[in-house]
C-alpha atoms as a PDB file:
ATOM      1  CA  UNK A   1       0.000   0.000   0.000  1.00  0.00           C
ATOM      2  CA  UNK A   2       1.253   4.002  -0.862  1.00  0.00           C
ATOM      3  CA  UNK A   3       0.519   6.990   0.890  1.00  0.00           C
ATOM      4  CA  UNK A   4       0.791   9.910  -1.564  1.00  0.00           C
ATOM      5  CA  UNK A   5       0.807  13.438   0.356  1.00  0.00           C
ATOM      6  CA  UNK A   6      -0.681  15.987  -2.122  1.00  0.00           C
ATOM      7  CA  UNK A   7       0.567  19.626  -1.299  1.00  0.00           C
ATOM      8  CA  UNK A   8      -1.993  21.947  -3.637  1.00  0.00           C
ATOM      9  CA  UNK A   9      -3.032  25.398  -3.761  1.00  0.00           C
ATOM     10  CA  UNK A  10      -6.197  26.001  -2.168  1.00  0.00           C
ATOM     11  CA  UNK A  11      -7.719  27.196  -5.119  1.00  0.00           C
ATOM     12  CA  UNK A  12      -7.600  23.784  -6.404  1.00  0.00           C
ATOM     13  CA  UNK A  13      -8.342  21.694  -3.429  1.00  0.00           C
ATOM     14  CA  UNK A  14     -11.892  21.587  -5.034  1.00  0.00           C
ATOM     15  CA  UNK A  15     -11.386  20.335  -8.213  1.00  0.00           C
ATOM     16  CA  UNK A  16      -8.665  17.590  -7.425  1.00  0.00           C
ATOM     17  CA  UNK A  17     -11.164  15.911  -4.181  1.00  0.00           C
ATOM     18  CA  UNK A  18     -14.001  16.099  -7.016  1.00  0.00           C
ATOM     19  CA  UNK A  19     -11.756  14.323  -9.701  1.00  0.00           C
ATOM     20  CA  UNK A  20     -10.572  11.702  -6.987  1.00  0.00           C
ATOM     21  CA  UNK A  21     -14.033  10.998  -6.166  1.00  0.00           C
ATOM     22  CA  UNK A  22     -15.195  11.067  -9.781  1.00  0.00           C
ATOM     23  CA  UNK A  23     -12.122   7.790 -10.224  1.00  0.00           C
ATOM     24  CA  UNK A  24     -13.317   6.261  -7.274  1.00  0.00           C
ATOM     25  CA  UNK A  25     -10.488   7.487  -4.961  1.00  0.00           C
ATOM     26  CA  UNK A  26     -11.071   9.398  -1.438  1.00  0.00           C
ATOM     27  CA  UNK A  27      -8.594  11.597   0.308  1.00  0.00           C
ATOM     28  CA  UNK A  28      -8.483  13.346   3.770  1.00  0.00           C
ATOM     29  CA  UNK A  29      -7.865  16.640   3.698  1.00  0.00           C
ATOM     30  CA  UNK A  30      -5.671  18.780   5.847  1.00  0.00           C
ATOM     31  CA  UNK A  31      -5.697  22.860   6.116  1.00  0.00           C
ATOM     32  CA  UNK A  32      -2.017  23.632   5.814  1.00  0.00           C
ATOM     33  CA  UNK A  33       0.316  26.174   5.696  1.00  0.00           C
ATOM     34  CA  UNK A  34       3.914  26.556   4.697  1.00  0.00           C
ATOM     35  CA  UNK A  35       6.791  27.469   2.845  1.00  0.00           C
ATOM     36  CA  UNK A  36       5.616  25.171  -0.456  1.00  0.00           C
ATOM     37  CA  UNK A  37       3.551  28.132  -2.158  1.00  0.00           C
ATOM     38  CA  UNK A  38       3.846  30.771   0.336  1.00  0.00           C
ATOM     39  CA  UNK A  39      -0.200  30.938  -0.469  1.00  0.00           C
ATOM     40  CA  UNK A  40      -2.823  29.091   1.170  1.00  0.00           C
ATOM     41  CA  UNK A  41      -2.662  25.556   0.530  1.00  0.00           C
ATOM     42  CA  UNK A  42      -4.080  21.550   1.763  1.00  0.00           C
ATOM     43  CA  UNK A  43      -2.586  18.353   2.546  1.00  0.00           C
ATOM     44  CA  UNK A  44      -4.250  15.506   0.864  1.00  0.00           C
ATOM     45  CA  UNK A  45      -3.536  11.967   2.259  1.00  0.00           C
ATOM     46  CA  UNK A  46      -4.319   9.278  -0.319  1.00  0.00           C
ATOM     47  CA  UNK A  47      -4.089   5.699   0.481  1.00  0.00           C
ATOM     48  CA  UNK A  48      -3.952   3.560  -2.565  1.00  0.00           C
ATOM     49  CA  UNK A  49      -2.589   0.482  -3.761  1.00  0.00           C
ATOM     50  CA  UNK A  50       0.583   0.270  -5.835  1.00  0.00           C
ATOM     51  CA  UNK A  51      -0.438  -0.180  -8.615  1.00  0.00           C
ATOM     52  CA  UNK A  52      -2.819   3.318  -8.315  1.00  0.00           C
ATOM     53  CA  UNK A  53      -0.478   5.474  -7.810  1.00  0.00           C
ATOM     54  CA  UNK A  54       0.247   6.714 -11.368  1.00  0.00           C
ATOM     55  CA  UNK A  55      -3.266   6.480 -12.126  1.00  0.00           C
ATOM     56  CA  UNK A  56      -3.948   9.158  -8.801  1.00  0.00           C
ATOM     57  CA  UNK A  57      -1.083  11.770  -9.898  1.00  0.00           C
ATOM     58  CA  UNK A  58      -2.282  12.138 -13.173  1.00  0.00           C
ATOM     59  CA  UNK A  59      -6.240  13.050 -11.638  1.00  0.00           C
ATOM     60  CA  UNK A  60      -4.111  15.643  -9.928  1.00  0.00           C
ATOM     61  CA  UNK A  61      -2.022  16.477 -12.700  1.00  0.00           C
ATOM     62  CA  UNK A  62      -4.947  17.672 -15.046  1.00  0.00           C
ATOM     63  CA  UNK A  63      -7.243  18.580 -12.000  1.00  0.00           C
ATOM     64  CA  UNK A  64      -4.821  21.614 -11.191  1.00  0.00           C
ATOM     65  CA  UNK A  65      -5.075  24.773 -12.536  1.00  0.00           C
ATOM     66  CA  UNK A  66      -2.259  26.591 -14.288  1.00  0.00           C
ATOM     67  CA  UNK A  67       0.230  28.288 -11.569  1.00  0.00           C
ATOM     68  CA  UNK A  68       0.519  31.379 -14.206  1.00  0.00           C
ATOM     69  CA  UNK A  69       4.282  32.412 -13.050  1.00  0.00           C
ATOM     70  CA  UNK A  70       7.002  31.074 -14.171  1.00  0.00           C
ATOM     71  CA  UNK A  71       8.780  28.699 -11.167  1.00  0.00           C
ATOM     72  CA  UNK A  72       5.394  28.341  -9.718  1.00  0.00           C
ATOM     73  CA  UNK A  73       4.170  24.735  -8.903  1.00  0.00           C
ATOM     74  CA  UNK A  74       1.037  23.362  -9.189  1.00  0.00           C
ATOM     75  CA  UNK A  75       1.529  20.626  -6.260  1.00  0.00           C
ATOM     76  CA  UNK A  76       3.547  18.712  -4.551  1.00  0.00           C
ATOM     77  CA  UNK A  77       3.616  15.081  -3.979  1.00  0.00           C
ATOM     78  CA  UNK A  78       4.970  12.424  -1.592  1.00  0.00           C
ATOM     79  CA  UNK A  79       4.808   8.569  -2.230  1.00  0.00           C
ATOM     80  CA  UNK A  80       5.461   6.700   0.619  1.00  0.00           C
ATOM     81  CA  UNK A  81       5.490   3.146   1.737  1.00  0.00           C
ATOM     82  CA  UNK A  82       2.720   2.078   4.346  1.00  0.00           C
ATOM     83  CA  UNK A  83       3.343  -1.115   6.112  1.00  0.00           C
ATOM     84  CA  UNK A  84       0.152  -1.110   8.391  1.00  0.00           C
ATOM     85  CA  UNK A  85      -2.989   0.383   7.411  1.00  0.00           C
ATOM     86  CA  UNK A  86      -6.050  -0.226   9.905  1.00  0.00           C
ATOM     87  CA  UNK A  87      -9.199   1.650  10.693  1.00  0.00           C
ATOM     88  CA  UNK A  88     -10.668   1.037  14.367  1.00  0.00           C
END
């Protein structure tokens, strides 16, 4: 199992959870703040399987809106390795 921490723009927080829901994906999301985009911005947690990964980033990928200046990101990710997952 992956965890991929999504680090977006606030301005696009809606768009991404709708696309994620819309590929049957669902994401918690965190209020954030930071020196990413000096902006307001979320944390998305995403728990997939391996083999979703790719399939995840690229909802996000076309989901986000154009960052308009030049060095400007639209988000950033994290893929990590989850040995335990468990909901109580």
């Amino acid at each position: 199992m992956k965890m991929i921490l999504c680090i977006i723009l606030d301005t696009d927080r809606d768009e991404v959870i709708k696309g994620l829901i819309e590929a049957g994906y669902r994401a918690t999301v965190l209020a954030s703040s930071g020196a990413y985009f000096r902006r307001g911005n979320n944390t998305l947690l995403i728990g997939v399987e391996g083999h979703q990964v790719d399939d995840v980033i690229e909802v996000i990928r076309t989901r986000t809106s154009d960052p308009g200046a030049a060095g400007l990101k639209r988000a950033t990710l994290f893929v990590l390795d989850v040995e335990r997952f468990e909901q109580v």
